[in-house]
N, C-alpha and C. Protein backbone atom coordinates (compact mmCIF):
# COMPACT_ATOMS: atom_id res chain seq x y z
N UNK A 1 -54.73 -7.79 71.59
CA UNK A 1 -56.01 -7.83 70.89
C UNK A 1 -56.23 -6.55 70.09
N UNK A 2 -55.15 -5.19 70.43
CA UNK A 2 -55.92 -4.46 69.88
C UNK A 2 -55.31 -4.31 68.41
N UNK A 3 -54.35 -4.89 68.19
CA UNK A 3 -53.60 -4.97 66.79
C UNK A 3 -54.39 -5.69 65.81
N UNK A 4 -55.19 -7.01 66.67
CA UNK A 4 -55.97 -8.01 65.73
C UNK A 4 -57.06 -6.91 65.36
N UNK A 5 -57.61 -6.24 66.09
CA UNK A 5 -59.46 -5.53 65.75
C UNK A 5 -58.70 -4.37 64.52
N UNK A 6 -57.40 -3.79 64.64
CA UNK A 6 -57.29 -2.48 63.67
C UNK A 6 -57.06 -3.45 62.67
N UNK A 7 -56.93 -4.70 62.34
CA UNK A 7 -56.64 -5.20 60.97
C UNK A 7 -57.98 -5.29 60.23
N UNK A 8 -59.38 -5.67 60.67
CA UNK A 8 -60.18 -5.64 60.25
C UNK A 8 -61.20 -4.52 59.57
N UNK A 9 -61.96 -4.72 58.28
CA UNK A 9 -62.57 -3.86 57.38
C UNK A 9 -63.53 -3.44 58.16
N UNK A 10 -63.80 -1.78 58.44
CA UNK A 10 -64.65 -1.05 59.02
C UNK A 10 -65.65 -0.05 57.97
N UNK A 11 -66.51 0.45 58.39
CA UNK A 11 -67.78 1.56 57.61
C UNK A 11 -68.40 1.92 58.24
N UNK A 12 -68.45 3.22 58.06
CA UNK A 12 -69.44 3.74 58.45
C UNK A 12 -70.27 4.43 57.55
N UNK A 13 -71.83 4.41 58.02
CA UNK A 13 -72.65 4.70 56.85
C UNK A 13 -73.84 5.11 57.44
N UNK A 14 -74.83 5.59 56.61
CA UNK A 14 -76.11 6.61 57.27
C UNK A 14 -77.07 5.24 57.32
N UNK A 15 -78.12 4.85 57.92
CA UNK A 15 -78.93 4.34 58.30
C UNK A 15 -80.01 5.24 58.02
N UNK A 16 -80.86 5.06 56.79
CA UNK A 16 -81.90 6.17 56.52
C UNK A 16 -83.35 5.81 57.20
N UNK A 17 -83.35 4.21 57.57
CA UNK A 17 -84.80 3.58 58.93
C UNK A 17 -84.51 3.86 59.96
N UNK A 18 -82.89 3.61 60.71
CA UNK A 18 -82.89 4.24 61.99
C UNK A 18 -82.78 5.59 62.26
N UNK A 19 -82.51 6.29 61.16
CA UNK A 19 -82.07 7.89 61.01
C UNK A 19 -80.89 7.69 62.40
N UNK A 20 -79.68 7.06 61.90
CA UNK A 20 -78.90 6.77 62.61
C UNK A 20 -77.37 6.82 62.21
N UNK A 21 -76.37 7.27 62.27
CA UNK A 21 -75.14 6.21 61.32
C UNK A 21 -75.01 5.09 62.21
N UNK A 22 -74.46 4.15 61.33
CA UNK A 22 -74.57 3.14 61.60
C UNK A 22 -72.40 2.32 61.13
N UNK A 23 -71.96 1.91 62.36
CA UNK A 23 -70.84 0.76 62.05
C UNK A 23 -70.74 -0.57 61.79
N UNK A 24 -70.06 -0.89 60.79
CA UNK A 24 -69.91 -1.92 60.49
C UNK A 24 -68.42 -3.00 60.11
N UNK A 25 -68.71 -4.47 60.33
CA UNK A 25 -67.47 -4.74 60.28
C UNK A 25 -67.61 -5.78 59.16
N UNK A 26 -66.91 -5.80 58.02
CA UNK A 26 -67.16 -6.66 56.90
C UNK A 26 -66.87 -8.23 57.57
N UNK A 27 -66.09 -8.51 58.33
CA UNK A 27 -65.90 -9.67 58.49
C UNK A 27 -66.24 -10.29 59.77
N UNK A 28 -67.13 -9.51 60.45
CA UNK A 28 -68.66 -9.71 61.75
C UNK A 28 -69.91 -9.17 60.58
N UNK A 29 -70.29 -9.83 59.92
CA UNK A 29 -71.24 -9.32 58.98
C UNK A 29 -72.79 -9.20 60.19
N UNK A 30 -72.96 -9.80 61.45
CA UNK A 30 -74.02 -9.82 62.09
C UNK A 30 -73.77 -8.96 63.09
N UNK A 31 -72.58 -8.30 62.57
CA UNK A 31 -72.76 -7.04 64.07
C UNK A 31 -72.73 -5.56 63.56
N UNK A 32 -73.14 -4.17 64.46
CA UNK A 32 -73.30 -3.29 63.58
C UNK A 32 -73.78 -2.50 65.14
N UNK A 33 -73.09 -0.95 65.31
CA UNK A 33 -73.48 -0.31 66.14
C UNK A 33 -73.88 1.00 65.71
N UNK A 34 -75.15 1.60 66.56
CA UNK A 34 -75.74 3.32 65.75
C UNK A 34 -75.15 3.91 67.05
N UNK A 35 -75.34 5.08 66.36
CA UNK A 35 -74.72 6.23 66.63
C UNK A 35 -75.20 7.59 66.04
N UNK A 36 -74.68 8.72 67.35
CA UNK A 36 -75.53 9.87 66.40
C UNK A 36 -74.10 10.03 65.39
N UNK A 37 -73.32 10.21 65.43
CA UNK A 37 -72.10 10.49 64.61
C UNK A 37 -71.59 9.21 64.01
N UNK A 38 -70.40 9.88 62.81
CA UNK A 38 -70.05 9.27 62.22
C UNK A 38 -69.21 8.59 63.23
N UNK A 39 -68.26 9.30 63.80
CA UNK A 39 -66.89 8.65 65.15
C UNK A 39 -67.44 8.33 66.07
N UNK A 40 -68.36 8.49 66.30
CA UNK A 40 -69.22 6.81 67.71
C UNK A 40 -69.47 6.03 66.92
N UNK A 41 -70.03 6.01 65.84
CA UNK A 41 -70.53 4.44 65.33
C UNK A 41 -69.37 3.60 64.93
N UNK A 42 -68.07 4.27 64.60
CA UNK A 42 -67.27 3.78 64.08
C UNK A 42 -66.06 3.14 65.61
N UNK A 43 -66.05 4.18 66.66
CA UNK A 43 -65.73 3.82 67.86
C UNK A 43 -66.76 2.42 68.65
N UNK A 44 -68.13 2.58 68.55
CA UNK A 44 -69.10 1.57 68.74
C UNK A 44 -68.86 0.28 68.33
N UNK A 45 -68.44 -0.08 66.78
CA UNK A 45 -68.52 -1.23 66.34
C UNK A 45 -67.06 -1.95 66.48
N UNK A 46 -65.97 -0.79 66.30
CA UNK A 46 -64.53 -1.46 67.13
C UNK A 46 -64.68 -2.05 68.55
N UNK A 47 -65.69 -1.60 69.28
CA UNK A 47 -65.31 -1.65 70.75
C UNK A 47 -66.19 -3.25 71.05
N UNK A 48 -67.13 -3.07 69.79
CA UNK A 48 -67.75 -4.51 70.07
C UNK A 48 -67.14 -5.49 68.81
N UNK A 49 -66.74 -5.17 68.55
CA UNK A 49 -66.01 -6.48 67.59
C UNK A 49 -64.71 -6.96 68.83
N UNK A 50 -64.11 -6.25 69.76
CA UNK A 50 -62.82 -6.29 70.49
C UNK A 50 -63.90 -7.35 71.31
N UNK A 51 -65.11 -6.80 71.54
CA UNK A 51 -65.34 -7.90 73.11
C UNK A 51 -65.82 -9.08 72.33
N UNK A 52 -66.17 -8.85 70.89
CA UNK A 52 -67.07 -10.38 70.47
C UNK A 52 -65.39 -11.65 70.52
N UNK A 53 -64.17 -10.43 70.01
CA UNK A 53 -63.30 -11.74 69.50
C UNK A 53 -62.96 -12.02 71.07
N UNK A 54 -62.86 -11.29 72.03
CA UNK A 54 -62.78 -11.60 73.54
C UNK A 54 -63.21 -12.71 73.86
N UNK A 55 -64.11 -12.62 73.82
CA UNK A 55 -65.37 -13.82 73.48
C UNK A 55 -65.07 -15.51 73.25
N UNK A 56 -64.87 -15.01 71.85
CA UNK A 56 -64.90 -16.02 70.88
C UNK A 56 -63.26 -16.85 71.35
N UNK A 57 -62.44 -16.35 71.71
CA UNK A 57 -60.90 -16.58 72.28
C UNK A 57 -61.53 -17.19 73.44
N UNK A 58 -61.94 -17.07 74.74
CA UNK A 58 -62.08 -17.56 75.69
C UNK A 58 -63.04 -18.79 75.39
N UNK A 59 -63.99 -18.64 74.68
CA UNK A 59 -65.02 -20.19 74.17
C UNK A 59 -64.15 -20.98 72.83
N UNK A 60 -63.11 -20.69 73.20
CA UNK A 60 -61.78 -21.27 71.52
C UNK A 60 -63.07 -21.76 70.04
N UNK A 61 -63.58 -20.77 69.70
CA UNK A 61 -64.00 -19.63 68.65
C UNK A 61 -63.26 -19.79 67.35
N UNK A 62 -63.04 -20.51 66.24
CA UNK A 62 -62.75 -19.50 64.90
C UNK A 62 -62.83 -18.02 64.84
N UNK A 63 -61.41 -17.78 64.90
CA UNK A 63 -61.75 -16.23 64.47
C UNK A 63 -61.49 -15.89 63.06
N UNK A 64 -62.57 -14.62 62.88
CA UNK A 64 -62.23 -14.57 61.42
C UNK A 64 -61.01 -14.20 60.92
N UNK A 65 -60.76 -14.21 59.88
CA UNK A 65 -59.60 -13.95 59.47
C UNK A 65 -59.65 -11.98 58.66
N UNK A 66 -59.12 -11.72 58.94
CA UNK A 66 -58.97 -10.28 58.41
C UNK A 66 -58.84 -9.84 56.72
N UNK A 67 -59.81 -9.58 56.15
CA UNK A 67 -59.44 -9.25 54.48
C UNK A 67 -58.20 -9.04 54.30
N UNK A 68 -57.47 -7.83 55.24
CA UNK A 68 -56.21 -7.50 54.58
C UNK A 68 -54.37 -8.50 54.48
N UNK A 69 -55.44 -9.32 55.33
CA UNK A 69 -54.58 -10.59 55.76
C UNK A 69 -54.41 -11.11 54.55
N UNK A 70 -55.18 -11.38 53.97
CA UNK A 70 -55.89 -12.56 52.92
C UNK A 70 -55.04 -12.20 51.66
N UNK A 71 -54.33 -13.52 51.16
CA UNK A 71 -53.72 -13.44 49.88
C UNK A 71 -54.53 -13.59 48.80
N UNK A 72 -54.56 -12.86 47.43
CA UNK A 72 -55.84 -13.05 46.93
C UNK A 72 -54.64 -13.45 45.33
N UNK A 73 -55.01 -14.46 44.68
CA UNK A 73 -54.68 -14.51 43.81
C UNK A 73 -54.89 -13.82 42.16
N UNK A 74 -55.53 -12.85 42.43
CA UNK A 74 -55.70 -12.35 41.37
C UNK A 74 -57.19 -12.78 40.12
N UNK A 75 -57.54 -13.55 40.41
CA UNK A 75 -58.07 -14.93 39.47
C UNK A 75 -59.39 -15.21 40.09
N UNK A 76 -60.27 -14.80 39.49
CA UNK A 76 -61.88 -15.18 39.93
C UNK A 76 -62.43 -15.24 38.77
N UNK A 77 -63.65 -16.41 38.54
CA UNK A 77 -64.25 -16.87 37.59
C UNK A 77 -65.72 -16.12 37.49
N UNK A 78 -66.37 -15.89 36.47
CA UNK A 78 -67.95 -14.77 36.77
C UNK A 78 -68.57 -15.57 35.69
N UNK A 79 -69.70 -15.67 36.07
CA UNK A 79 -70.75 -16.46 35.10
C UNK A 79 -71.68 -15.04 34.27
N UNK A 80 -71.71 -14.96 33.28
CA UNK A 80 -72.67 -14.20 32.58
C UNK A 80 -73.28 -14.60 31.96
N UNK A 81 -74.31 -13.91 31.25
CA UNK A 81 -75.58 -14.77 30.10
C UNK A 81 -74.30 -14.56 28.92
N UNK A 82 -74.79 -15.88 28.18
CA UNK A 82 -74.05 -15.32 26.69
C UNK A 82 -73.89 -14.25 25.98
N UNK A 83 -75.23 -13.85 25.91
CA UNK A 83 -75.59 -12.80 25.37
C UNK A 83 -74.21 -11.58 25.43
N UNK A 84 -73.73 -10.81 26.62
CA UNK A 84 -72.75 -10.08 27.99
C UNK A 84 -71.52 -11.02 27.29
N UNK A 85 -71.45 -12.22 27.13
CA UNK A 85 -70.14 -12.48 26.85
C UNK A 85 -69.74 -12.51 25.54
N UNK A 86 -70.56 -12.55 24.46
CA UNK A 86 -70.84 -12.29 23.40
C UNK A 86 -70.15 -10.60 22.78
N UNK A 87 -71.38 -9.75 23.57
CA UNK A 87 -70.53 -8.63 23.39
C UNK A 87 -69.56 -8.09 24.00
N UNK A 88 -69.10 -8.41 24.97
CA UNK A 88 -67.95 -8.18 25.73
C UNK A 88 -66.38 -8.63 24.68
N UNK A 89 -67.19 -9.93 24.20
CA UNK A 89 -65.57 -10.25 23.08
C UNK A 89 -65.64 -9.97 22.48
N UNK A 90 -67.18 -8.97 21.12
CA UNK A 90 -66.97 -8.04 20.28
C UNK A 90 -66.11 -6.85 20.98
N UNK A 91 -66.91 -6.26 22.39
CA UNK A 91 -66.12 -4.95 22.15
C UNK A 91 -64.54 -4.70 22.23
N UNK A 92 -63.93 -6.26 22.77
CA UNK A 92 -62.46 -6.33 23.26
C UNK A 92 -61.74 -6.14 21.77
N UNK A 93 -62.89 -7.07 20.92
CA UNK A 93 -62.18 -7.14 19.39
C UNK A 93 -61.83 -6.41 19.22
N UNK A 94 -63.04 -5.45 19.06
CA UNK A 94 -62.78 -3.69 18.56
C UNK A 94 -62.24 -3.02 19.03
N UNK A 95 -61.74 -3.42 20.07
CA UNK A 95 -61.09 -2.27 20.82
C UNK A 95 -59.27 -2.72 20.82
N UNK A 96 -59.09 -4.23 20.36
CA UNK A 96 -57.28 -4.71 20.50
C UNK A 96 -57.21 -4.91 20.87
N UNK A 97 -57.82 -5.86 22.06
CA UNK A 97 -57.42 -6.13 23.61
C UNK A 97 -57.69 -7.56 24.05
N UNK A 98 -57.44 -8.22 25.10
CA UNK A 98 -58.10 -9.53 24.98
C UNK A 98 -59.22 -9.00 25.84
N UNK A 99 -59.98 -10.26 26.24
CA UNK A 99 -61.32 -10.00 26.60
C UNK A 99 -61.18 -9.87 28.34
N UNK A 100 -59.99 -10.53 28.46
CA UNK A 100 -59.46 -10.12 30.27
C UNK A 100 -59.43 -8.91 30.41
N UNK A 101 -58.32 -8.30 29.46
CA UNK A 101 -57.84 -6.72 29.72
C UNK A 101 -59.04 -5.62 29.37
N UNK A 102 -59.77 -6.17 28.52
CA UNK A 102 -61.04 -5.23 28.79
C UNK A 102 -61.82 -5.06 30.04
N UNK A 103 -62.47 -6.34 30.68
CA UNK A 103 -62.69 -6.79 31.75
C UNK A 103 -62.27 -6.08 32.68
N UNK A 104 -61.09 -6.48 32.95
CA UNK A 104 -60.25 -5.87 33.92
C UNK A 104 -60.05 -4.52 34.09
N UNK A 105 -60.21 -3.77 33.28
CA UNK A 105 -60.38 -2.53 33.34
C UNK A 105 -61.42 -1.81 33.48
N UNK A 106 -62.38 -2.56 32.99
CA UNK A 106 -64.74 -2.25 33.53
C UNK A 106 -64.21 -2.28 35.10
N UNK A 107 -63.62 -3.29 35.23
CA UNK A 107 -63.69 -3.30 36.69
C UNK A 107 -62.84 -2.46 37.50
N UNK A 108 -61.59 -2.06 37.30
CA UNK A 108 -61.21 -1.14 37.32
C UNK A 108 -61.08 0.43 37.74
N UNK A 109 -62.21 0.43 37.10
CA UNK A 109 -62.85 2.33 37.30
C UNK A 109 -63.12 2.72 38.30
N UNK A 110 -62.98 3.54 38.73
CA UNK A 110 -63.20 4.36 40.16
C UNK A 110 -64.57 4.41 40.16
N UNK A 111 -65.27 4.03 41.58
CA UNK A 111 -66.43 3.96 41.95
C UNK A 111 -66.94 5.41 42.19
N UNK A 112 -68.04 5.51 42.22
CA UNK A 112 -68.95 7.13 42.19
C UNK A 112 -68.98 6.86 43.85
């Protein structure tokens, strides 16, 4: 079991209502343990994701499947107003590019 819990997406993050950090597991989206530190909350929410899939194995449970597991094809569809798609294929124009490779590169950028 403990190979299955290190495959899964973890965080830890400040809780500014509980004045707490707080763990989390992207793929137990309803579970989440505080802590005064960053390494208990993050020890906290491993130790209860291990007993939920415990759990969930002994009541034969769907378990989730792990993001990093997950084959992702590359290929997702996004709805925008016209307007956004409009200029998005001006600026690809202007810029030489198709309107993917522009795209793809907005998205791209390193997060702040």
């Amino acid at each position: 079991m403990v190979t299955t819990i290190d495959r899964y997406t973890y965080r830890v993050t400040w809780s500014e209502e509980d004045q707490e950090n707080v763990g989390l597991c992207i793929e137990f989206p309803g579970l989440s343990w505080l802590a005064d530190t960053p390494e208990e909350a993050l020890k906290g929410i491993r130790c209860l994701v291990r007993d939920c899939l415990e759990d969930m194995v002994k009541h034969k449970e769907k378990i989730p499947e792990p993001i990093s597991s997950k084959q992702f094809s590359g290929k997702f569809m996004v709805r925008v107003p016209p307007e956004t798609h409009r200029s998005l294929a001006i600026e690809a124009a202007e810029s030489g590019v198709s309107l993917n490779r522009l795209i793809a590169s907005k998205l791209h950028q390193p997060r702040m």
